[in-house]
Protein backbone atom coordinates (compact mmCIF):
# COMPACT_ATOMS: atom_id res chain seq x y z
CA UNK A 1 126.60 -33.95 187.99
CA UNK A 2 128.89 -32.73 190.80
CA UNK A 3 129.36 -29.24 191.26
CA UNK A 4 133.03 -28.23 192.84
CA UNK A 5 134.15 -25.44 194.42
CA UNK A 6 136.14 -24.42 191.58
CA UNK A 7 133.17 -24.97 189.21
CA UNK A 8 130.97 -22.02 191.71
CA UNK A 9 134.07 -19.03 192.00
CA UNK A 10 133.60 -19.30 187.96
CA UNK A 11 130.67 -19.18 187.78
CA UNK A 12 130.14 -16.31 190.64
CA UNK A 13 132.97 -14.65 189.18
CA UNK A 14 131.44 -14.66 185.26
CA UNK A 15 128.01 -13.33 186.86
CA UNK A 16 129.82 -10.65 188.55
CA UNK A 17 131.76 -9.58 185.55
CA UNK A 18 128.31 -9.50 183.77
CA UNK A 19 126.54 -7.67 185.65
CA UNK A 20 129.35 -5.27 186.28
CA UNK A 21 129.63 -4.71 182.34
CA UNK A 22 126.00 -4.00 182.80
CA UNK A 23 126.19 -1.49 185.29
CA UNK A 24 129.36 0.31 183.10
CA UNK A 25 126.99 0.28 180.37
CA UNK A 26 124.10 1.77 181.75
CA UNK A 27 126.47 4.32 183.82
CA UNK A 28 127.71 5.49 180.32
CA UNK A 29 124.13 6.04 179.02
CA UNK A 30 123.08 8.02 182.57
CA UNK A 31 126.55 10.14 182.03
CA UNK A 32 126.55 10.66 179.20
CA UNK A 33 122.84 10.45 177.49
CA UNK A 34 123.46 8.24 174.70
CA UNK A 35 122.61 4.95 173.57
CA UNK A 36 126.05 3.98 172.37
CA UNK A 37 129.37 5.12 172.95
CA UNK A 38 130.71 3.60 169.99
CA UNK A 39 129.66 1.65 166.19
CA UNK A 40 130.61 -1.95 168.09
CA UNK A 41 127.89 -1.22 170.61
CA UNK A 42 125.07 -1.21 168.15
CA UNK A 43 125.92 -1.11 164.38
CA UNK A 44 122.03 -0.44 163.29
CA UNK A 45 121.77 2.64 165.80
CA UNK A 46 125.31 3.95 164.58
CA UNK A 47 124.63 3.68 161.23
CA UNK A 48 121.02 5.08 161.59
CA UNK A 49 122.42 8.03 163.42
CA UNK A 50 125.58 8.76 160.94
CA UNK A 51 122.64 9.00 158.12
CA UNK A 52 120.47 11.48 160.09
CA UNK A 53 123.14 13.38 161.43
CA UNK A 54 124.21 13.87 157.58
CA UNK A 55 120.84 14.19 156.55
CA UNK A 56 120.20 17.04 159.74
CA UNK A 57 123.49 18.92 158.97
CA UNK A 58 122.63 19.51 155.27
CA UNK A 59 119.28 20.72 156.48
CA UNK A 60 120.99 22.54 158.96
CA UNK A 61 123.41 24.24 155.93
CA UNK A 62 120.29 25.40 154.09
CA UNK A 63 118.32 26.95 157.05
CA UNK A 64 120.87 28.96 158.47
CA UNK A 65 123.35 29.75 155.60
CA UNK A 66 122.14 29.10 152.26
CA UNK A 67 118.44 30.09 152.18
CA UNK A 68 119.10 33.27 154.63
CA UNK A 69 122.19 34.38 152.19
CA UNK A 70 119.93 33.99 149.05
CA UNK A 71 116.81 35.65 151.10
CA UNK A 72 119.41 38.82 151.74
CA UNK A 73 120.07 38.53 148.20
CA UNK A 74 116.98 38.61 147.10
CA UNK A 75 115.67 41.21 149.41
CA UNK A 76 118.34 43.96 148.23
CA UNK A 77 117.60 43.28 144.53
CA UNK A 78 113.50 43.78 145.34
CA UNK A 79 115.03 47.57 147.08
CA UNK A 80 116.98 48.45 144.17
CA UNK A 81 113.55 47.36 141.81
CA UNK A 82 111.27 49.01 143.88
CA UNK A 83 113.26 52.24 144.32
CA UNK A 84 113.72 52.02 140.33
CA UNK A 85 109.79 51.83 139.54
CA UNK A 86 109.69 54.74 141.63
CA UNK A 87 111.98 56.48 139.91
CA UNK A 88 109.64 55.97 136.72
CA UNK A 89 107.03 56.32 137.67
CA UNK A 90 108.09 60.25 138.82
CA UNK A 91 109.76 60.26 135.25
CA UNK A 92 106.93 59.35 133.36
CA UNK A 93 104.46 62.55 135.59
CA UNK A 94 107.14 64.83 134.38
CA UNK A 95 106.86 63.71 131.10
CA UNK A 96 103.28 63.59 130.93
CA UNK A 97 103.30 67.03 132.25
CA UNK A 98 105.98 68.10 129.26
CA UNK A 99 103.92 66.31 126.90
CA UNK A 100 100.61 67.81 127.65
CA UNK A 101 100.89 71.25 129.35
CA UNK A 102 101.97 74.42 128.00
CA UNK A 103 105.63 75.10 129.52
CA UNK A 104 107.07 78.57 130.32
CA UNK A 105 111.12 78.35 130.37
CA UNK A 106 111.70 77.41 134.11
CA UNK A 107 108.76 75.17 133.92
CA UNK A 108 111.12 73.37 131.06
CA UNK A 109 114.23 73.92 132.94
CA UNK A 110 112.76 72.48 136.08
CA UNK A 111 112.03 69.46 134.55
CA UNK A 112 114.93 68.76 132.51
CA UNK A 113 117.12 69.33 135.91
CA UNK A 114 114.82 66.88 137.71
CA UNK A 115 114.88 64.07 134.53
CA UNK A 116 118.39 64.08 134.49
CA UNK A 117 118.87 63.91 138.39
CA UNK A 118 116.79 61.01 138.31
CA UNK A 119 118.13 59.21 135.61
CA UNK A 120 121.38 59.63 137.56
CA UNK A 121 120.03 57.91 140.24
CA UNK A 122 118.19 54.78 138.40
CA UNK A 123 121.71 53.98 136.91
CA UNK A 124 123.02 54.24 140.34
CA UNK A 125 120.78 51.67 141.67
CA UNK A 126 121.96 49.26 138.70
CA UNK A 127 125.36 49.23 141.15
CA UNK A 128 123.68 47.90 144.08
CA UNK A 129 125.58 45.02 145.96
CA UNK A 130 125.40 42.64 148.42
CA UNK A 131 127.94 41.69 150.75
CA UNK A 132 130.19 42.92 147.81
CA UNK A 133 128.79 41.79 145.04
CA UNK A 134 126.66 43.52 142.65
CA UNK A 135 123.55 41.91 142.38
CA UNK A 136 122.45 43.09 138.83
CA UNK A 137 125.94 41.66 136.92
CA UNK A 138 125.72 38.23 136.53
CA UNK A 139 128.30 35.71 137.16
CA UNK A 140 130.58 39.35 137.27
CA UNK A 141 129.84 40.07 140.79
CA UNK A 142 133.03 42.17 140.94
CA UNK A 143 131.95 44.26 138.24
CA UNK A 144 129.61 47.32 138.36
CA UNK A 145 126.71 47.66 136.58
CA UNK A 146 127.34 50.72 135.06
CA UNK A 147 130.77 52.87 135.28
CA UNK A 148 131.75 54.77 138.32
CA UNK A 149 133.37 57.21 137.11
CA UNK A 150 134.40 58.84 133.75
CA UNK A 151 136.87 55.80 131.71
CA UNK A 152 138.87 56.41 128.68
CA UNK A 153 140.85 52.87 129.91
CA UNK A 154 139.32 50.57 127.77
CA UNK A 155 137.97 50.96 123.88
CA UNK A 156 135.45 48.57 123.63
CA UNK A 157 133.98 47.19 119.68
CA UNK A 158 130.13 46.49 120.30
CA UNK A 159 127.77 44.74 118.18
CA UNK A 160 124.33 45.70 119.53
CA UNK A 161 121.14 43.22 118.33
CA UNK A 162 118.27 45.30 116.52
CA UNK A 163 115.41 44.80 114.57
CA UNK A 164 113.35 47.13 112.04
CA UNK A 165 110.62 47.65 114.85
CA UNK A 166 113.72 49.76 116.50
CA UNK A 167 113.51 52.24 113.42
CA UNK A 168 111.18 55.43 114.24
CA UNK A 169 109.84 57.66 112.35
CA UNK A 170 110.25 61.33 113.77
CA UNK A 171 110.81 64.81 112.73
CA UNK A 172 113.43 67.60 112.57
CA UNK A 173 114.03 70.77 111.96
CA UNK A 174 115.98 72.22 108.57
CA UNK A 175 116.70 75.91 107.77
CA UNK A 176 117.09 76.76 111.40
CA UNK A 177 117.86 80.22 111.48
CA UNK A 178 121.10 81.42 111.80
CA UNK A 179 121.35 85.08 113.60
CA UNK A 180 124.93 85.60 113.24
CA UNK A 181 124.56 85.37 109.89
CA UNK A 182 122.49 88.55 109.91
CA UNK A 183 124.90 91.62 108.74
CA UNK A 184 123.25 95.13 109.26
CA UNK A 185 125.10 96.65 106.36
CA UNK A 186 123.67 93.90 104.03
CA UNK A 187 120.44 93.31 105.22
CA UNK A 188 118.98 91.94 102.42
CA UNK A 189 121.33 88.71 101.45
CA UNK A 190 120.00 86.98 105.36
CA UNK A 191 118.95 83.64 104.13
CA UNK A 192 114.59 84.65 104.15
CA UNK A 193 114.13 80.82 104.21
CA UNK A 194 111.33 79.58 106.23
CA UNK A 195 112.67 76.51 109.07
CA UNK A 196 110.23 73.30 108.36
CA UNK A 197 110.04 70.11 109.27
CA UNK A 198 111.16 66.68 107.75
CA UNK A 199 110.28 63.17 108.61
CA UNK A 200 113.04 60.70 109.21
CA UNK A 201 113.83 57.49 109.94
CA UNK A 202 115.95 57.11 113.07
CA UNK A 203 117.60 54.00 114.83
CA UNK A 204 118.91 55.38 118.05
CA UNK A 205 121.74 52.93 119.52
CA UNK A 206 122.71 52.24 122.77
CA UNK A 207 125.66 54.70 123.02
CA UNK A 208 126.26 58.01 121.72
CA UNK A 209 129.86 59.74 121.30
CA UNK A 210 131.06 57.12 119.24
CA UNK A 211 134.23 56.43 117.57
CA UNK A 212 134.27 56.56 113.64
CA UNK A 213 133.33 53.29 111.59
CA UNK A 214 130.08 51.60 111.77
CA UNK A 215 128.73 47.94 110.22
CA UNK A 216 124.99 47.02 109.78
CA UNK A 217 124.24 43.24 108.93
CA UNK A 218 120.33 43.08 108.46
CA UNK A 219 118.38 39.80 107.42
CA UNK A 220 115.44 39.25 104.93
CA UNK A 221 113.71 36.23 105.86
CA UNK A 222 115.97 33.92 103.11
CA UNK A 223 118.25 31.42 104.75
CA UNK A 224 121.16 29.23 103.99
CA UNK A 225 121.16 25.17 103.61
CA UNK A 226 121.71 25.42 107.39
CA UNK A 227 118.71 26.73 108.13
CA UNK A 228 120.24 30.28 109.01
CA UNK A 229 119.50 33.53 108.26
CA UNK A 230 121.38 35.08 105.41
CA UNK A 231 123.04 38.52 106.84
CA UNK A 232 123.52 41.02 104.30
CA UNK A 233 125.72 43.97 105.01
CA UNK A 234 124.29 47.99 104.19
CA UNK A 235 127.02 50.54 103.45
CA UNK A 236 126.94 53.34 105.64
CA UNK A 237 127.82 56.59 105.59
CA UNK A 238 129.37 58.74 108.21
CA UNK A 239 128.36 62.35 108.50
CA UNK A 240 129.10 64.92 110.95
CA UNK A 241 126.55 66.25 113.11
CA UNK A 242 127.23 69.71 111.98
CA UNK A 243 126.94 68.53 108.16
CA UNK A 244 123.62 70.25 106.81
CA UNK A 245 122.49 67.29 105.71
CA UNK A 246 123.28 65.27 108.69
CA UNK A 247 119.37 64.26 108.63
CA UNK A 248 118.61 64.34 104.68
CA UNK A 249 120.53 61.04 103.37
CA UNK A 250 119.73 59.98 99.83
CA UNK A 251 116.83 57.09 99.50
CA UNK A 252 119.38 54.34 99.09
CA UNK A 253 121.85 56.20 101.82
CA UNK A 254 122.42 55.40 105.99
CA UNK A 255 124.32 58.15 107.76
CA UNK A 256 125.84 57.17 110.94
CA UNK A 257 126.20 60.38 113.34
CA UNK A 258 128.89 59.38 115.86
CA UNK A 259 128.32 62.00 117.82
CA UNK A 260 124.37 61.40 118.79
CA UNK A 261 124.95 57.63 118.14
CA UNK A 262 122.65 57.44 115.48
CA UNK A 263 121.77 55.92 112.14
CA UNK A 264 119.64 57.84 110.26
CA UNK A 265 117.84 56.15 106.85
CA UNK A 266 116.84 57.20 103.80
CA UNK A 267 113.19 56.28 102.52
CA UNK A 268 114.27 53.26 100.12
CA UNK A 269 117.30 51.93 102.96
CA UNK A 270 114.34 52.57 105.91
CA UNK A 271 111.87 49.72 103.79
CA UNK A 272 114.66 47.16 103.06
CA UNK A 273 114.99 46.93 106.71
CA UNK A 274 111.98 47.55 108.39
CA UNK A 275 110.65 44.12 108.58
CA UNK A 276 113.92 42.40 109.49
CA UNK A 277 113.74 40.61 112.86
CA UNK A 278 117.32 40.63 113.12
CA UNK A 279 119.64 43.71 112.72
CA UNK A 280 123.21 43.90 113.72
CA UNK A 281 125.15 47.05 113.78
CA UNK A 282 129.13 46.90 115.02
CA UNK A 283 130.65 49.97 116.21
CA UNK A 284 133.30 51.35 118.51
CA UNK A 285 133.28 53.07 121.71
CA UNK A 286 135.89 54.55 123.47
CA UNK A 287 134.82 57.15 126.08
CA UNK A 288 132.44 56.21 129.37
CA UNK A 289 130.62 58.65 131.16
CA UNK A 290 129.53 58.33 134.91
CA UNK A 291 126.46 56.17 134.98
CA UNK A 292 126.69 54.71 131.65
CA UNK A 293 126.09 51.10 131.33
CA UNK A 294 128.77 48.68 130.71
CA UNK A 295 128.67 47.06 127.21
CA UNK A 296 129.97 43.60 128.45
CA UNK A 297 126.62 43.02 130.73
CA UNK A 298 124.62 43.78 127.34
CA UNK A 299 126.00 42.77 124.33
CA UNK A 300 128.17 40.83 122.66
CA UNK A 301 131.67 43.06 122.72
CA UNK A 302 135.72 42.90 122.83
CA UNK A 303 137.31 45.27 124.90
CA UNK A 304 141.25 46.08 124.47
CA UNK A 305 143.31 48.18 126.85
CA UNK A 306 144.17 51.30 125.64
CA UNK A 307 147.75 50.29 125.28
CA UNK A 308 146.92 47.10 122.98
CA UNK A 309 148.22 45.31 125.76
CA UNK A 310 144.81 43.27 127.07
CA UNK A 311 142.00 41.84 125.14
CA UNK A 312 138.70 40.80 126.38
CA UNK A 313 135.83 39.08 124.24
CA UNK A 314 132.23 38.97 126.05
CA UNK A 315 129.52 36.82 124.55
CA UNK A 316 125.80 37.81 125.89
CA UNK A 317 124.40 36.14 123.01
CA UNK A 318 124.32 33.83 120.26
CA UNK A 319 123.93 36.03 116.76
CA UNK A 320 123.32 33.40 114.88
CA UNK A 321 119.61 32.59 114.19
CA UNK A 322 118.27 29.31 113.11
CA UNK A 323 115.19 29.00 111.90
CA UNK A 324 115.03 25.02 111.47
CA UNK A 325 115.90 24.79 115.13
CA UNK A 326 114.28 28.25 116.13
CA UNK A 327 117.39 28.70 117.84
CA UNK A 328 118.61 32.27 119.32
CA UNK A 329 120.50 31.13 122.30
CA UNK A 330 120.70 34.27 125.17
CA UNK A 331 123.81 33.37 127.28
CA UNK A 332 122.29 33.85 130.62
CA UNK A 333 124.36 33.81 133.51
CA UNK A 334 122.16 32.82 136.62
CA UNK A 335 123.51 32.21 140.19
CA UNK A 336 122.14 29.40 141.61
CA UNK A 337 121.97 28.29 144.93
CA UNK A 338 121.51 24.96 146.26
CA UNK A 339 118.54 25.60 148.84
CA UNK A 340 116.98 21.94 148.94
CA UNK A 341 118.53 18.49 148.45
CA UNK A 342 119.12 18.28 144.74
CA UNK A 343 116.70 21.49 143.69
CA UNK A 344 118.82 24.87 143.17
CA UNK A 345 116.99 28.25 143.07
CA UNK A 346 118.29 31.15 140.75
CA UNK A 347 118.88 34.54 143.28
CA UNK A 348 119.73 36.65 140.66
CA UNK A 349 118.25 39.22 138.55
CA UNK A 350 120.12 40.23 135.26
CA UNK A 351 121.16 44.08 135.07
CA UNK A 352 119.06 43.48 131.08
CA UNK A 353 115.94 42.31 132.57
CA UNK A 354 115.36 45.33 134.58
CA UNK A 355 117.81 48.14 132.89
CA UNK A 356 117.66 49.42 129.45
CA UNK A 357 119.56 52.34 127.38
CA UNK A 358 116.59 53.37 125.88
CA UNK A 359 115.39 55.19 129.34
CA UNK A 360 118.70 57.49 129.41
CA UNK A 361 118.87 58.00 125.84
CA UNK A 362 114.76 59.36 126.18
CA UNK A 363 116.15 61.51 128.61
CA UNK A 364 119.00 62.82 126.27
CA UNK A 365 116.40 63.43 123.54
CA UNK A 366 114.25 65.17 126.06
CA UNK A 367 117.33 67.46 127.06
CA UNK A 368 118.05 67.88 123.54
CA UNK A 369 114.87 69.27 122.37
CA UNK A 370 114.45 71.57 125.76
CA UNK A 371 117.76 72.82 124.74
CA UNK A 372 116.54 73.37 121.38
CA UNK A 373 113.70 75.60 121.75
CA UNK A 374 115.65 77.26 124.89
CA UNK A 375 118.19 78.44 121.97
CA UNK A 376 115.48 79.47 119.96
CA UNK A 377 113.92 81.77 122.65
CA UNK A 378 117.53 83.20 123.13
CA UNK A 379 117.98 84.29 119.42
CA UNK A 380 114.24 85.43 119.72
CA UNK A 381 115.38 88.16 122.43
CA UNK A 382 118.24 89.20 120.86
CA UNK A 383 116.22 90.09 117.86
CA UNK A 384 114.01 91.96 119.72
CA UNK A 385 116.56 93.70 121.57
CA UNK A 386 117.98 94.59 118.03
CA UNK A 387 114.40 96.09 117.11
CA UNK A 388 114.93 98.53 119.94
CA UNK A 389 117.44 100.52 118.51
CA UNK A 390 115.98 103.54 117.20
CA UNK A 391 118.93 103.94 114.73
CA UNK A 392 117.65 100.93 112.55
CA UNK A 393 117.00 101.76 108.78
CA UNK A 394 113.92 100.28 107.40
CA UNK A 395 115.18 98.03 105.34
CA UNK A 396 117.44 96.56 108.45
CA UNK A 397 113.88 96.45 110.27
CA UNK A 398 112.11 94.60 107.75
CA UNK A 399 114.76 92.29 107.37
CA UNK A 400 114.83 91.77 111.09
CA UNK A 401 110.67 91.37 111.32
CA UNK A 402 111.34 88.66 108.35
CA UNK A 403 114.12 86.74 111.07
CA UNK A 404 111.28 87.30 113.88
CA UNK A 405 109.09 85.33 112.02
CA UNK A 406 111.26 82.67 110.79
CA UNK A 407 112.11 82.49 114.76
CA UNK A 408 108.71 82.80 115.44
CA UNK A 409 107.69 79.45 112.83
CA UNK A 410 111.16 77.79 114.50
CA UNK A 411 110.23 77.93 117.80
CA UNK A 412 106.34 76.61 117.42
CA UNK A 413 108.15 73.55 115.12
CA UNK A 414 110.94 72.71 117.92
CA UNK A 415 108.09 73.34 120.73
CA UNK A 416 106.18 70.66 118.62
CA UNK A 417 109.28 68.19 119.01
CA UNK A 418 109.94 68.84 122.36
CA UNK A 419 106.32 67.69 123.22
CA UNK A 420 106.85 64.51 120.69
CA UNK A 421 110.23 64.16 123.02
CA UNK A 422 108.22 64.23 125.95
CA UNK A 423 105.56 61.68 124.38
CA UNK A 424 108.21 59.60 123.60
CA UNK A 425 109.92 59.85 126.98
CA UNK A 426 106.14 58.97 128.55
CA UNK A 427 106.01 56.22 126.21
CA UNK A 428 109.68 54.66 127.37
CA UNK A 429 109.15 54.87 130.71
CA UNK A 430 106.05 52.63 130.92
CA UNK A 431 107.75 50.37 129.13
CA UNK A 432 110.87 50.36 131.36
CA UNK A 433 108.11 50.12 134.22
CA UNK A 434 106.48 46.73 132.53
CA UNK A 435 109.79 45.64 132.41
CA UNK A 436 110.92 46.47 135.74
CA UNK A 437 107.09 44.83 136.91
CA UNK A 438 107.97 41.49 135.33
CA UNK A 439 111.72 41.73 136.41
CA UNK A 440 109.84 42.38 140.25
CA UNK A 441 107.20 39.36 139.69
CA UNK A 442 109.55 37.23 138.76
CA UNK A 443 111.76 37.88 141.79
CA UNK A 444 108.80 37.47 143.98
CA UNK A 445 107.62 34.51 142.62
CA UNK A 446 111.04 32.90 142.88
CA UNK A 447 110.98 34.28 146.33
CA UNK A 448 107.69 33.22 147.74
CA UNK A 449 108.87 29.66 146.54
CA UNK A 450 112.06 30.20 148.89
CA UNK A 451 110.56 30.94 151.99
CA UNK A 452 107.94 27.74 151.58
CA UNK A 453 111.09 26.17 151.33
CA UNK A 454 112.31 27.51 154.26
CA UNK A 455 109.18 26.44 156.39
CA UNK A 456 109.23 23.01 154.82
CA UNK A 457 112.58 22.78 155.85
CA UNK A 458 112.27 24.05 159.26
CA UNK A 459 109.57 21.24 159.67
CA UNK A 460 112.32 18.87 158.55
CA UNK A 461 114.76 20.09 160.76
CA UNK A 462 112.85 19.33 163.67
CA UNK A 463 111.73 15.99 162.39
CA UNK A 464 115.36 15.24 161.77
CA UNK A 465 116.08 15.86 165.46
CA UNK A 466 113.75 14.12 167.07
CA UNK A 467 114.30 11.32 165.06
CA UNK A 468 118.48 11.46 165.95
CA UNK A 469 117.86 12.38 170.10
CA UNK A 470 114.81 8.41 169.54
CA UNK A 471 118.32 6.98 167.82
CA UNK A 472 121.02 8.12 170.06
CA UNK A 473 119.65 9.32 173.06
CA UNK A 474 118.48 7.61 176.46
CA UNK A 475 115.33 7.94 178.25
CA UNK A 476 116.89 9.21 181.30
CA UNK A 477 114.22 8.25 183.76
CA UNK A 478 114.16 4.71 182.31
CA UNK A 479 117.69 4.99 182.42
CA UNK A 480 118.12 6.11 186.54
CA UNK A 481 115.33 2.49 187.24
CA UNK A 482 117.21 0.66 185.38
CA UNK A 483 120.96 1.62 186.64
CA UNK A 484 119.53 1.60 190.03
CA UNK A 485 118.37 -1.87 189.68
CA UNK A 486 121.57 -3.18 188.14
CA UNK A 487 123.72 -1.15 190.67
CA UNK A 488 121.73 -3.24 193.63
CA UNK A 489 121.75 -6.73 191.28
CA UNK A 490 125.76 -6.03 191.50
CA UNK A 491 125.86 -5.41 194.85
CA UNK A 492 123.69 -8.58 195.77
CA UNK A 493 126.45 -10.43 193.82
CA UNK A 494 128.99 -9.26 195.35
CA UNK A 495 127.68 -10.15 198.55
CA UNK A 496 126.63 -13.85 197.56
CA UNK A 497 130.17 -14.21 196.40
CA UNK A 498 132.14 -12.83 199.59
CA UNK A 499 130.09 -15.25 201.32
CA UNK A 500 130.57 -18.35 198.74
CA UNK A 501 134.49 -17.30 198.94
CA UNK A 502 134.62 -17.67 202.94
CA UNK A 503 133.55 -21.45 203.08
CA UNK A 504 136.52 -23.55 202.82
CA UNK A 505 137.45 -27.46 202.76
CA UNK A 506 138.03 -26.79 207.00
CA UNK A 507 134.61 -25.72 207.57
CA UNK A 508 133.21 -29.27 206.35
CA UNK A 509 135.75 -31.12 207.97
């Protein structure tokens, strides 16, 4: 085969291009550290490294955002829990203390003032936020837990879920006596009734200060075709709180007291209803107070502006129970977040799972019945002061000796219900406790699972790395030899050709 002149410049000429697309090559990877500078240099590695890097930046999204938001989350709610259960747990000494020791009146005073200072405060933590947002409200992060201040904005038509286990049996007092009734000219006509006390039947709701008109819906065990429960409705009664017989209802009879928020039963109402697992009672509320709870994060409620103008209808859960299907559905509202490919972890803690009425309204009862027998001491010295006076006739004296007594027998039955008060109190707040405990456990169980997420993924991330710099990157070193040799390879043919070029036709001739 003959070889021309023509046939060596092309082929010096293709070996130099080669080896100068070599050296370009390998100066990119020394400059710049990477494999490839684009797809067309290596499809595998390019599409290899656009799955890691996808992979590594979601990784990267949960490490440092996701997982350290819900952690922050997470760690304020545990504060707010743990300051709570210490909150009870100083509640429930004072009312051991009430319920067990002999009180003088500043021993009673003291601890009413304390109670109601710290119930205060455990509504207070129900407003805790993060970044914002209140952690104990559900998907309503821009709405408090409980009211900030005093509202008469919105009137807001509650029906609260009971059952017949809610229905206590407790006493009061009837015949109190009545000092201003006493008349010195008339001694004789003062009402020489002795106070005593009377069992009743009590459902305390959520609220008290209540606007008039008030539904119960109670259920027997029968059911429709369905498979629901049959509701059937109770008349009630509204009485005043002042009404003698506020407490006394007929055996058939349910007084509603607005004021206290209470439905009181008589004897044959109290054993219709006492075994009913499901109890509804609708009523209206119009007036907040500072630290009460708002309905809407409790039950099912509509709230209307107080112009008309607005209404609002909140559904916390399904009222309708099924017994075929065993179906009461609670309308949870848990913030997820995504902290794992495909596996989402609720941060949240429900303001019902940790905060109850029944703690503040044991406090009101508390407050009630230390206000009681306070009263009772009160009209106590004033009679005494009255025996004093020299001036009194016998028959006045006698007749105030006979109110002494009475006063006497008043304040040993209201000192006997303050103590029950303070036994009940006792018995609220360890139950508010358990439920703040298992509100805590469950938070630090869903927690603990978190941050062995976290370390898993930390792992990941730097697996994730390494395996994108093995895809992309260059070993440097392996790099600098090989760039080094192709440099001098160019070089060499660069010389070879300058030489090849030179010879001409005239230097054979």
């Amino acid at each position: 085969m003959r070889i021309t002149n023509k046939m060596m410049t092309n082929n010096v000429l293709y070996n130099i291009n080669n080896n100068k697309n070599l050296l370009s090559t390998l100066e990119n990877q020394y400059s710049t550290g990477k494999k490839i500078q684009k797809p067309s240099d290596d499809p595998i590695i390019a599409v290899r490294a656009l799955k890691l890097r996808t992979n590594l930046s979601e990784i990267t999204q949960y490490v440092e955002k996701n997982i350290p938001d819900a952690l922050s989350w997470m760690d304020t709610t545990e504060s707010s829990l743990s300051v709570v259960n210490e909150i009870l747990r100083q509640m429930n000494t004072y009312c051991n203390q009430g319920a067990n020791d002999p009180l003088t009146a500043k021993d009673r005073n003291s601890i009413v003032t304390n109670l109601e200072q710290l119930k205060k405060q455990i509504y207070q933590e129900g407003n805790s936020n993060y970044a914002g947002r209140y952690v104990f409200s559900g998907y309503k992060t821009d709405t408090p837990l409980v009211f900030d201040e005093p509202t008469k904005e919105y009137t807001y038509e509650i029906t609260e879920p009971l059952c017949g286990d809610d229905i206590n049996a407790e006493f009061k007092i009837v015949n109190s006596v009545d000092i201003n009734a006493f008349d010195k000219d008339n001694p004789g006509v003062f009402d020489k009734t002795m106070p005593n006390q009377i069992q009743i039947y009590r459902m305390r709701l959520g609220y008290g200060d209540l606007e008039p008109g008030a539904t119960l819906l109670y259920t027997d065990g029968s059911t429709d075709a369905d498979g629901y429960f049959v509701k059937t409705a109770l008349p009630i009664n509204e009485v005043a709180l002042t009404d003698p017989a506020a407490y006394e209802p007929a055996d058939d009879d349910i007084h509603f007291i607005k004021e206290t928020g209470e439905l009181i039963f008589g004897k044959a109402a109290y054993e219709k209803v006492r075994k009913s697992e499901h109890i509804d009672v609708t009523y209206t509320k119009k007036d907040f107070d500072t630290n009460d709870l708002r309905p809407e994060h409790y039950f099912n409620c509509t709230k209307t502006l107080e112009d008309g103008t607005e209404t609002i209808h909140f559904e916390k859960e399904d009222l309708n129970y099924n017994v075929t299907e065993n179906r009461k559905e609670k309308k949870g509202q848990e913030i997820q977040y995504e902290v794992n490919f495909n596996q989402k972890l609720t941060i949240n803690t429900q303001g019902d799972e940790a905060f109850t009425h029944d703690i503040g309204r044991a406090i009101d009862d508390i407050i009630n019945a230390v206000t009681d027998v306070s009263e009772t001491e009160e009209k106590m010295a004033e009679v005494d002061k009255m025996l004093e006076d020299t001036n009194l006739t016998s028959e006045q004296r006698k007749a105030l000796e006979g109110i002494k007594e009475q006063l006497t027998s008043e304040f040993t039955l209201r000192t006997d219900i303050m103590q029950a008060a303070f036994a009940g109190g006792l018995t609220d707040t360890v139950e508010m406790q358990d439920k703040v405990n298992v509100a805590m456990s469950d938070l630090g169980g869903r927690y603990n699972r978190l941050l062995l997420t976290e370390s898993r993924l930390n792992d990941q991330q730097v697996d994730f790395e390494d395996l994108l710099s093995s895809n992309e990157d260059v070993d440097l070193v392996d790099t600098i030899i090989k760039y080094t040799s192709a440099e001098t390879i160019y070089n060499s043919s660069l010389s070879a050709a300058s030489k090849l070029v030179q010879s001409s036709l005239l230097d054979f001739l």
